[in-house]
C-alpha atoms as a PDB file:
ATOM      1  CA  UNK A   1       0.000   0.000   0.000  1.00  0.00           C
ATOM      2  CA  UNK A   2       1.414   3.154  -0.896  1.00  0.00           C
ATOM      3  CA  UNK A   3       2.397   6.451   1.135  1.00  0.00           C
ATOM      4  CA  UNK A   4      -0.522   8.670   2.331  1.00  0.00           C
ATOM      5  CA  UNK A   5       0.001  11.610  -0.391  1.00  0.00           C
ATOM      6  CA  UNK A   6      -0.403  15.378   1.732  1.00  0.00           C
ATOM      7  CA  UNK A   7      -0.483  18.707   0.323  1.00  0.00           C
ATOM      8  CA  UNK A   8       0.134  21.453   2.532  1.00  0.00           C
ATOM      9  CA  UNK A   9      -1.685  24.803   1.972  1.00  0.00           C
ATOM     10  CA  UNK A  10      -0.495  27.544   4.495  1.00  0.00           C
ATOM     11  CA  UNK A  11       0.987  31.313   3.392  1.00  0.00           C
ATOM     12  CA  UNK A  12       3.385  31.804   6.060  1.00  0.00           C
ATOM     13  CA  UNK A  13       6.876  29.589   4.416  1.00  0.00           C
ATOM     14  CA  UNK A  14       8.246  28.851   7.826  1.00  0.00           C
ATOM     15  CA  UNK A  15       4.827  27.308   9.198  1.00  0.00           C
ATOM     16  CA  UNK A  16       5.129  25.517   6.030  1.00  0.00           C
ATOM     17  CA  UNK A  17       8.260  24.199   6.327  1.00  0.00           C
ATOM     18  CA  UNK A  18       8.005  23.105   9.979  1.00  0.00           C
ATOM     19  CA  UNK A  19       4.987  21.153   9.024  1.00  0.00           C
ATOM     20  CA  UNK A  20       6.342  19.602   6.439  1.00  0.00           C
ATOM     21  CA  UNK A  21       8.827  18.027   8.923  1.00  0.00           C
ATOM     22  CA  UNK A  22       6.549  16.947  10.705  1.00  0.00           C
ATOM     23  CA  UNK A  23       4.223  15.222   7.869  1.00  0.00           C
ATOM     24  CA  UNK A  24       7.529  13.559   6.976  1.00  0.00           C
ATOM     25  CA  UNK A  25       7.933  12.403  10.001  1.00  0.00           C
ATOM     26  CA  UNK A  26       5.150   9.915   9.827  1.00  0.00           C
ATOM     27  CA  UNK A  27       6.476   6.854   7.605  1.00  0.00           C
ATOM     28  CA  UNK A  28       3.519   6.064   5.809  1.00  0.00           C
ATOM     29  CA  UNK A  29       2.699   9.818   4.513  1.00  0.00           C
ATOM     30  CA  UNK A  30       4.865  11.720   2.591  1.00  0.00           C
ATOM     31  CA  UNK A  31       4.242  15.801   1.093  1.00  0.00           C
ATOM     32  CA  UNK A  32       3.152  15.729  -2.180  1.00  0.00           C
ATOM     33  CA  UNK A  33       2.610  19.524  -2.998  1.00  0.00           C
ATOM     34  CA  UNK A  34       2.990  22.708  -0.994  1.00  0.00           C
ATOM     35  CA  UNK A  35       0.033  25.908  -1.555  1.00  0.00           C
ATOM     36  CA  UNK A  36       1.097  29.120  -0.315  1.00  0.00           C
ATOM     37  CA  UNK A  37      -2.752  30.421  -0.872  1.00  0.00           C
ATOM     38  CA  UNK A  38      -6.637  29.039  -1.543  1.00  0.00           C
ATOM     39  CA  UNK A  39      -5.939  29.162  -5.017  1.00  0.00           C
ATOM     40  CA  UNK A  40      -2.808  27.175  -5.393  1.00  0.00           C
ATOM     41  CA  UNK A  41      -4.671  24.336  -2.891  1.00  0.00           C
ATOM     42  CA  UNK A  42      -7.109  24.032  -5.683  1.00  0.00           C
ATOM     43  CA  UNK A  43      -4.894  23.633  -8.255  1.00  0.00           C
ATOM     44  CA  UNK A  44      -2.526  21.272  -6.463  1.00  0.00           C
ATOM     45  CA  UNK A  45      -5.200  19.262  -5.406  1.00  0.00           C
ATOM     46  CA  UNK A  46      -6.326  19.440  -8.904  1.00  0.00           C
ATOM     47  CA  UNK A  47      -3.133  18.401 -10.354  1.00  0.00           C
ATOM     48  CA  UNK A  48      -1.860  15.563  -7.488  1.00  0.00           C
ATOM     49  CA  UNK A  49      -4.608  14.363  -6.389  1.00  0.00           C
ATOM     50  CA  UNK A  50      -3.590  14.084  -2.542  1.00  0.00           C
ATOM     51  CA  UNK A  51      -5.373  11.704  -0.175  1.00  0.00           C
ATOM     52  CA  UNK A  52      -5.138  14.542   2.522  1.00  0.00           C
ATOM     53  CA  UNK A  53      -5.059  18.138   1.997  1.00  0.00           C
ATOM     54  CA  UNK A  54      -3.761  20.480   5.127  1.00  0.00           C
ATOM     55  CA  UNK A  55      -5.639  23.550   4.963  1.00  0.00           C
ATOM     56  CA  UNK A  56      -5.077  26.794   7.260  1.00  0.00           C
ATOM     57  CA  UNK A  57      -8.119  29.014   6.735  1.00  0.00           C
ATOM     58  CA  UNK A  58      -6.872  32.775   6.665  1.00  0.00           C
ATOM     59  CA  UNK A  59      -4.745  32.702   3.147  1.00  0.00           C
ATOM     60  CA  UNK A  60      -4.328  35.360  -0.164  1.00  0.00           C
ATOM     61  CA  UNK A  61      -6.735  35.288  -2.557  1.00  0.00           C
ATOM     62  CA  UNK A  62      -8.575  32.866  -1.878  1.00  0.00           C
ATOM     63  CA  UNK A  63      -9.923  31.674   1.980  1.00  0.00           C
ATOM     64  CA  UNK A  64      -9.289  28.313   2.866  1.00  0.00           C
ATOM     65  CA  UNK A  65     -13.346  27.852   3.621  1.00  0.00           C
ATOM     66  CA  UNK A  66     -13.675  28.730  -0.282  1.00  0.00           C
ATOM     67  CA  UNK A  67     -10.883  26.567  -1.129  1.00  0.00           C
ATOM     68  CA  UNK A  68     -12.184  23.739   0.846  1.00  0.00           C
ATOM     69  CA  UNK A  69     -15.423  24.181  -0.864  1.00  0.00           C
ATOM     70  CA  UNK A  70     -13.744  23.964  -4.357  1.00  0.00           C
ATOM     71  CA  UNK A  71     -11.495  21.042  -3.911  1.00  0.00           C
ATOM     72  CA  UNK A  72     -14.345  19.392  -2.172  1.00  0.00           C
ATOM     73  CA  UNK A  73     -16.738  20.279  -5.012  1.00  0.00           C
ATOM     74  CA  UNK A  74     -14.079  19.117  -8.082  1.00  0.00           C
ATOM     75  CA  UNK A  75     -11.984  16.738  -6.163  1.00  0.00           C
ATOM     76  CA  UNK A  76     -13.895  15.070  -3.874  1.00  0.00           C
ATOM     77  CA  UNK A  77     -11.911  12.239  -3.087  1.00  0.00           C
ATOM     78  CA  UNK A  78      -9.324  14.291  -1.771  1.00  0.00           C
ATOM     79  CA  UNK A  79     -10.308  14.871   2.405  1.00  0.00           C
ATOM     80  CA  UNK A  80      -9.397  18.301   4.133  1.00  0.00           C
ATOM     81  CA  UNK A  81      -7.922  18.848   7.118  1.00  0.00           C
ATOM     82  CA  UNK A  82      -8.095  22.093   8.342  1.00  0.00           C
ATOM     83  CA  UNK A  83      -4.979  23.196  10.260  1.00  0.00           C
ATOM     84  CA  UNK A  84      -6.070  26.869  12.279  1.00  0.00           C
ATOM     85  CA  UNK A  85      -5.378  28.787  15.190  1.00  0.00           C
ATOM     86  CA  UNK A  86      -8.734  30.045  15.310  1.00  0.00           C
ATOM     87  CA  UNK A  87     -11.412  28.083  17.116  1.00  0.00           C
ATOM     88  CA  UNK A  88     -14.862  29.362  17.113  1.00  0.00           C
ATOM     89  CA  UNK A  89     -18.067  27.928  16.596  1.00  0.00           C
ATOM     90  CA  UNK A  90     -19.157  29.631  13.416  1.00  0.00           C
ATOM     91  CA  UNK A  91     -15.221  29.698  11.806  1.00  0.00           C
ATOM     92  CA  UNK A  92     -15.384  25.952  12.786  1.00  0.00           C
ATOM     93  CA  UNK A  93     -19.020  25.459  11.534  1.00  0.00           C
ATOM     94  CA  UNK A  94     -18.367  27.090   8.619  1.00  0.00           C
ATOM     95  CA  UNK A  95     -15.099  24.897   7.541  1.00  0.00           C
ATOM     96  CA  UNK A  96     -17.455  22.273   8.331  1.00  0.00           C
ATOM     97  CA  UNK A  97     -20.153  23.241   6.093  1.00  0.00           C
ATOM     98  CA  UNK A  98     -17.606  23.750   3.252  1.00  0.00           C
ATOM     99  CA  UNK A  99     -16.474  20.140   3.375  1.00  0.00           C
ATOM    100  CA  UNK A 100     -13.876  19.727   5.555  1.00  0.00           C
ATOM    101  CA  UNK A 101     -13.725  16.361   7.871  1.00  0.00           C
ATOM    102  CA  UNK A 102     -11.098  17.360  10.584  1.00  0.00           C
ATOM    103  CA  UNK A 103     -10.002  20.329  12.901  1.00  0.00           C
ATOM    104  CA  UNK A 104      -7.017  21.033  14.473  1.00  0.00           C
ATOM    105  CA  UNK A 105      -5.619  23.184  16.264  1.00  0.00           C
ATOM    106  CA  UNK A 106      -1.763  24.913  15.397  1.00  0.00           C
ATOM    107  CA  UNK A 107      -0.858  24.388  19.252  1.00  0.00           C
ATOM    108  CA  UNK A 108      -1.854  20.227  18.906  1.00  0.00           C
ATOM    109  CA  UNK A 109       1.097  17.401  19.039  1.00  0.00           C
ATOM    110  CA  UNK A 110       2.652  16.529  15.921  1.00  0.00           C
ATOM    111  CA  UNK A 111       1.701  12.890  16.870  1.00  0.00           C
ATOM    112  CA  UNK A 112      -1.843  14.291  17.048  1.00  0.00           C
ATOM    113  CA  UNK A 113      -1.249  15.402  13.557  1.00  0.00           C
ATOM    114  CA  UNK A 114       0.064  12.681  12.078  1.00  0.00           C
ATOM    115  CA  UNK A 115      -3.477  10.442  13.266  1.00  0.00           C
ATOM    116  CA  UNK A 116      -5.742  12.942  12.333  1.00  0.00           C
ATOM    117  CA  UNK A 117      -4.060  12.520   8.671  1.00  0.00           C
ATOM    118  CA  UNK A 118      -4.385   8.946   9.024  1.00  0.00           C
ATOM    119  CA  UNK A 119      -8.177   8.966  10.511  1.00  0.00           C
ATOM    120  CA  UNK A 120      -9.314  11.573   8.031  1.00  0.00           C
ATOM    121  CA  UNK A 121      -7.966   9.337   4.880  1.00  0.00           C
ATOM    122  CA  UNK A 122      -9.167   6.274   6.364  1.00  0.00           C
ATOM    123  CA  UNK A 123     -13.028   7.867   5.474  1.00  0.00           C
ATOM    124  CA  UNK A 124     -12.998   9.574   9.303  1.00  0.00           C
ATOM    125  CA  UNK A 125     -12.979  12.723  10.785  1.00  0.00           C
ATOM    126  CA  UNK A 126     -10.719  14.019  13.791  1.00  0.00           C
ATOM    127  CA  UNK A 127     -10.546  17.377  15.981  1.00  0.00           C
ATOM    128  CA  UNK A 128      -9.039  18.842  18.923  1.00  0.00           C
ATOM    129  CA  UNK A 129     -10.696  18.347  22.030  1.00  0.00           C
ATOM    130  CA  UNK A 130     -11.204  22.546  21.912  1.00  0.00           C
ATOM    131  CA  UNK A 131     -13.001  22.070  18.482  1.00  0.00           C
ATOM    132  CA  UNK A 132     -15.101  19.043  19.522  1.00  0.00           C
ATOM    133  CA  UNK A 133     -16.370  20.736  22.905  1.00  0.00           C
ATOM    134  CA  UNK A 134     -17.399  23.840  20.446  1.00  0.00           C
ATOM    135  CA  UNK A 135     -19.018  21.785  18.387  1.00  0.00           C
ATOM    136  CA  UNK A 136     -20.927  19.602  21.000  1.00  0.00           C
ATOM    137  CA  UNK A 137     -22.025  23.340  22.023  1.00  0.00           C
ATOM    138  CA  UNK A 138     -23.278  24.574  18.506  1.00  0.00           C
ATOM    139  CA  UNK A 139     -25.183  21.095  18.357  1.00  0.00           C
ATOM    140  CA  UNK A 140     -26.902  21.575  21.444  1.00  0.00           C
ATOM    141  CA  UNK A 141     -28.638  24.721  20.700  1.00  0.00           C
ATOM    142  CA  UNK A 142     -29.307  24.173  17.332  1.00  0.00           C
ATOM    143  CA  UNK A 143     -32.056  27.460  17.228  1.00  0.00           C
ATOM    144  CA  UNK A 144     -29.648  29.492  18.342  1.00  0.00           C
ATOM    145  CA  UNK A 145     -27.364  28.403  15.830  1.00  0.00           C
ATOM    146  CA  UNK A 146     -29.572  29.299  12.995  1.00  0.00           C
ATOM    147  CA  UNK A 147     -30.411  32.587  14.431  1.00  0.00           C
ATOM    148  CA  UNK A 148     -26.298  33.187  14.458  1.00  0.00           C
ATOM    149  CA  UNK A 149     -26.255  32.392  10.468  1.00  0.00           C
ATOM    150  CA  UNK A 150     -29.300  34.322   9.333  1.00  0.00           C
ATOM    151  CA  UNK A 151     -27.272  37.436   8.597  1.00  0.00           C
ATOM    152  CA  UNK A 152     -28.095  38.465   4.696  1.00  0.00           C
ATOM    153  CA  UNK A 153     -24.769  37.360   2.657  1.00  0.00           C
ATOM    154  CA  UNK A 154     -21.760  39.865   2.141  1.00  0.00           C
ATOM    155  CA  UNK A 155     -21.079  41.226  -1.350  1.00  0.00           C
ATOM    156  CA  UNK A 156     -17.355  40.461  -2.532  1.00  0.00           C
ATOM    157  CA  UNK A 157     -16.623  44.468  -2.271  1.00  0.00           C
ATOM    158  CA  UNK A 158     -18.537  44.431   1.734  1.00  0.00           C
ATOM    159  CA  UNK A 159     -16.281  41.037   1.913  1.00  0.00           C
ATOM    160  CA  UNK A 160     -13.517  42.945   1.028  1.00  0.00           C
ATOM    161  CA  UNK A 161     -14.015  46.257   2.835  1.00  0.00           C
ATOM    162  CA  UNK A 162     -14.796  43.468   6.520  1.00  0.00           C
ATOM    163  CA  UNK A 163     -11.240  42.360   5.637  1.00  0.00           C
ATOM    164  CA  UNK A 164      -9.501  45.870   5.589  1.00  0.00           C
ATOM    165  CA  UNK A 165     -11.004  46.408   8.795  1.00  0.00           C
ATOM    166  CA  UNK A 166     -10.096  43.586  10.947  1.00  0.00           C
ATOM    167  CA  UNK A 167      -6.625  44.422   9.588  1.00  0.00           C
ATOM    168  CA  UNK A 168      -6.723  47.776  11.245  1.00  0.00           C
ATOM    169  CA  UNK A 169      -6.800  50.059   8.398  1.00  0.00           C
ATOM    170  CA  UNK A 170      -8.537  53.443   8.361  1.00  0.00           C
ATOM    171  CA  UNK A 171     -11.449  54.165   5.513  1.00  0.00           C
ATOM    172  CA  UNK A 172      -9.072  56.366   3.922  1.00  0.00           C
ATOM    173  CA  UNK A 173      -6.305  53.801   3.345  1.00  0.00           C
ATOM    174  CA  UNK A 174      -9.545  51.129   2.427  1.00  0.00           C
ATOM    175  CA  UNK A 175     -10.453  53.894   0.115  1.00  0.00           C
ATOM    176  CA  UNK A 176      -6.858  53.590  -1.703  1.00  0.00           C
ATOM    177  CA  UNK A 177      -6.440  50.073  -1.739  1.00  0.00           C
ATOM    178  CA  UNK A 178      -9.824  49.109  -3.323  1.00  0.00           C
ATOM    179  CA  UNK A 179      -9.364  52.292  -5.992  1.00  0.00           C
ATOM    180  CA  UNK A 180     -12.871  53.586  -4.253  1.00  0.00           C
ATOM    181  CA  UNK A 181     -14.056  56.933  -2.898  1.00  0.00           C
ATOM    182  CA  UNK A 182     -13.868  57.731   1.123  1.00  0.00           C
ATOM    183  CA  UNK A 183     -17.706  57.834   0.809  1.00  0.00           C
ATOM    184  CA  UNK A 184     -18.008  54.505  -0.866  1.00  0.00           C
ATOM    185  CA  UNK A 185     -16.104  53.152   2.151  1.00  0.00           C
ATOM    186  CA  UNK A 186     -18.091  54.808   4.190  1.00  0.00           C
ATOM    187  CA  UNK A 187     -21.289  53.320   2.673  1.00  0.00           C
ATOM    188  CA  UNK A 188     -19.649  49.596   2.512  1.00  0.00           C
ATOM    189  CA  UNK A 189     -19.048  49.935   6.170  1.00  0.00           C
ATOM    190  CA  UNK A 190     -22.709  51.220   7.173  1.00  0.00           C
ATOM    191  CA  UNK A 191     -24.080  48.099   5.687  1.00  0.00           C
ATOM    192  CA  UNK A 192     -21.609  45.870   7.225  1.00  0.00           C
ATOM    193  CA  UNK A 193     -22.993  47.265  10.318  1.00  0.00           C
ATOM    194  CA  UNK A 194     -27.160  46.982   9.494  1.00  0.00           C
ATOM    195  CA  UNK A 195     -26.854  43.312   7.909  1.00  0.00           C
ATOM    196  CA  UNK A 196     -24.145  42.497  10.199  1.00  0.00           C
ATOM    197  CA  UNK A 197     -26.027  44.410  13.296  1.00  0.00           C
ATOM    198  CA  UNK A 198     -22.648  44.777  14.891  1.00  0.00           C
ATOM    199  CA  UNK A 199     -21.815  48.675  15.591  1.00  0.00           C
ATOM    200  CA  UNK A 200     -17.998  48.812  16.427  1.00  0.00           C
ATOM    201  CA  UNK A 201     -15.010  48.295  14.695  1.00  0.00           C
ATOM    202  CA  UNK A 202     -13.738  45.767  17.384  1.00  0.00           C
ATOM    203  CA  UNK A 203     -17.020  43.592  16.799  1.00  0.00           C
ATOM    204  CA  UNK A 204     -16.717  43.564  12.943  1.00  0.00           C
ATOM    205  CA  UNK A 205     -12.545  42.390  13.382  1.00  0.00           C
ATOM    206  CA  UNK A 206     -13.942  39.733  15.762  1.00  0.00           C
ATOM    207  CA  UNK A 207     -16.544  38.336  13.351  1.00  0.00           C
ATOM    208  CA  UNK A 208     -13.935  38.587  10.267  1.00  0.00           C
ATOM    209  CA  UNK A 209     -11.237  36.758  12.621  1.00  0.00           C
ATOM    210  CA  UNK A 210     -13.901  34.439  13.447  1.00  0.00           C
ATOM    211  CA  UNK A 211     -14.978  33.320   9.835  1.00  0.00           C
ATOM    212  CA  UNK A 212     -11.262  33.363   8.566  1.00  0.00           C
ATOM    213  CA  UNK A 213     -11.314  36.701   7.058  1.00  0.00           C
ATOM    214  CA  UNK A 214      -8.610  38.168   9.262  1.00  0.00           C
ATOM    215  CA  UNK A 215      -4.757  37.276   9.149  1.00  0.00           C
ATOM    216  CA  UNK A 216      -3.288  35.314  12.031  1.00  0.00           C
ATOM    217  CA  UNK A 217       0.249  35.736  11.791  1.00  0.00           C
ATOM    218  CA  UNK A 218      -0.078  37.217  15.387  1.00  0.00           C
ATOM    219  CA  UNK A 219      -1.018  34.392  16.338  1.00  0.00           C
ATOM    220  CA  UNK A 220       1.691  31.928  15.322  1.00  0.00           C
ATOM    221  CA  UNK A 221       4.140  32.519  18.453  1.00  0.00           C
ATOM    222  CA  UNK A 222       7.079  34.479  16.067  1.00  0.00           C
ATOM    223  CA  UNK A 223       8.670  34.010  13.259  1.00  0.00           C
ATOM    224  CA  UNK A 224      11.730  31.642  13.675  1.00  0.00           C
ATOM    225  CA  UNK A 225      11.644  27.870  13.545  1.00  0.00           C
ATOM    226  CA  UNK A 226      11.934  26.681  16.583  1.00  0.00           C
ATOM    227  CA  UNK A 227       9.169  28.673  17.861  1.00  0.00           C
ATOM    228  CA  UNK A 228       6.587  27.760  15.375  1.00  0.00           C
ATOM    229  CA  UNK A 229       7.126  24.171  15.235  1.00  0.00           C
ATOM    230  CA  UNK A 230       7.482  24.299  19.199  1.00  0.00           C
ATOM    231  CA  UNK A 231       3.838  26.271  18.412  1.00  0.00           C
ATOM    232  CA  UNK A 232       2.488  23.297  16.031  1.00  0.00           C
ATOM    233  CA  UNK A 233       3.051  20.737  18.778  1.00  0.00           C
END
């Protein structure tokens, strides 16, 4: 029986690198491909066919919830495995709903990783024991749940406006990296706010970081080696 094949999708190289190692660590797996946004995953996935795919979920271009969708939808043998630091119910529910079978968490044990690429290719599913208590939670409240998701959709430009604001950027800086007028921010954000009904700037970055929309390189513990692969374990 041949090696488990793994594609790793992840932007930041030296996450990417340390989990690499740690793929290769595992004897029956080896990495197949390496994505360093949602569109390259597809492609990859397209292209080698992986058994497992490691998705993290805040990525250029394209998010990894809409690149687990894709792959799911035009490679559907292939299972995901999301990868995140992030750990809410709706970013988890929401990877969920996409197609992914598995969450983990960046701070987990690479021996953790290493089954959760084995359970997930075996036709299983596998997630932290933070992810499965949030889960168990969304589950048992299922109204609430529904109430939580009954927010009219985003436009891509409202999409894109959410994302410029969770990363801290003023309207006029929004205004100059989307081409648009100050105004036309200005209108973006006031219907963030009525279909969103969230009123501050803090509440929209916490439902972008929540849904994936928001980078995380904060959150990776640095930016040398041994720190984030001390981090993935």
């Amino acid at each position: 029986m041949g090696k488990i094949k793994v594609v790793i999708a992840e932007d930041h190289a030296v996450v990417r690198q340390g989990l690499k190692v740690l793929v290769q660590e595992g004897r029956d797996m080896e990495v197949v491909g390496e994505a360093r946004n949602g569109k390259e995953a597809v492609e990859l996935s397209g292209k080698l066919n992986p058994d497992v795919l490691l998705m993290d979920i805040v990525m250029p271009i394209m998010s990894g919830a809409a690149a687990t969708k894709e792959v799911v939808k035009t490679n559907p043998k292939t299972r995901v495995l999301v990868l995140s630091s992030y750990t809410g119910e709706e970013c988890v529910w929401d990877l969920l709903q996409a197609g992914a079978v598995g969450y983990l968490t960046k701070h987990s044990a690479s021996e953790e990783l290493l089954q959760a690429i084995r359970d997930v290719h075996k036709g299983g599913s596998y997630f932290s024991p933070v992810i499965a208590r949030n889960l168990r939670k969304r589950l048992a409240r299922p109204n609430r749940a529904a109430q939580s998701t009954s927010h009219p959709p985003l436009s891509p430009r409202e999409t894109q406006v959410l994302k410029l604001i969770a990363e801290g950027l003023p309207n006029k800086q929004i205004a100059d990296v989307l081409g648009i007028s100050i105004k036309t921010v200005e209108k973006h954000r006031q219907q963030l706010i009525d279909k969103l009904d969230i009123h501050d700037t803090a509440g929209l970055t916490r439902y972008a970081v929540e849904r994936g929309l928001a980078g995380d390189a904060q959150m990776l513990g640095g930016s040398n080696a041994p720190q984030i692969r001390q981090d993935i374990r």
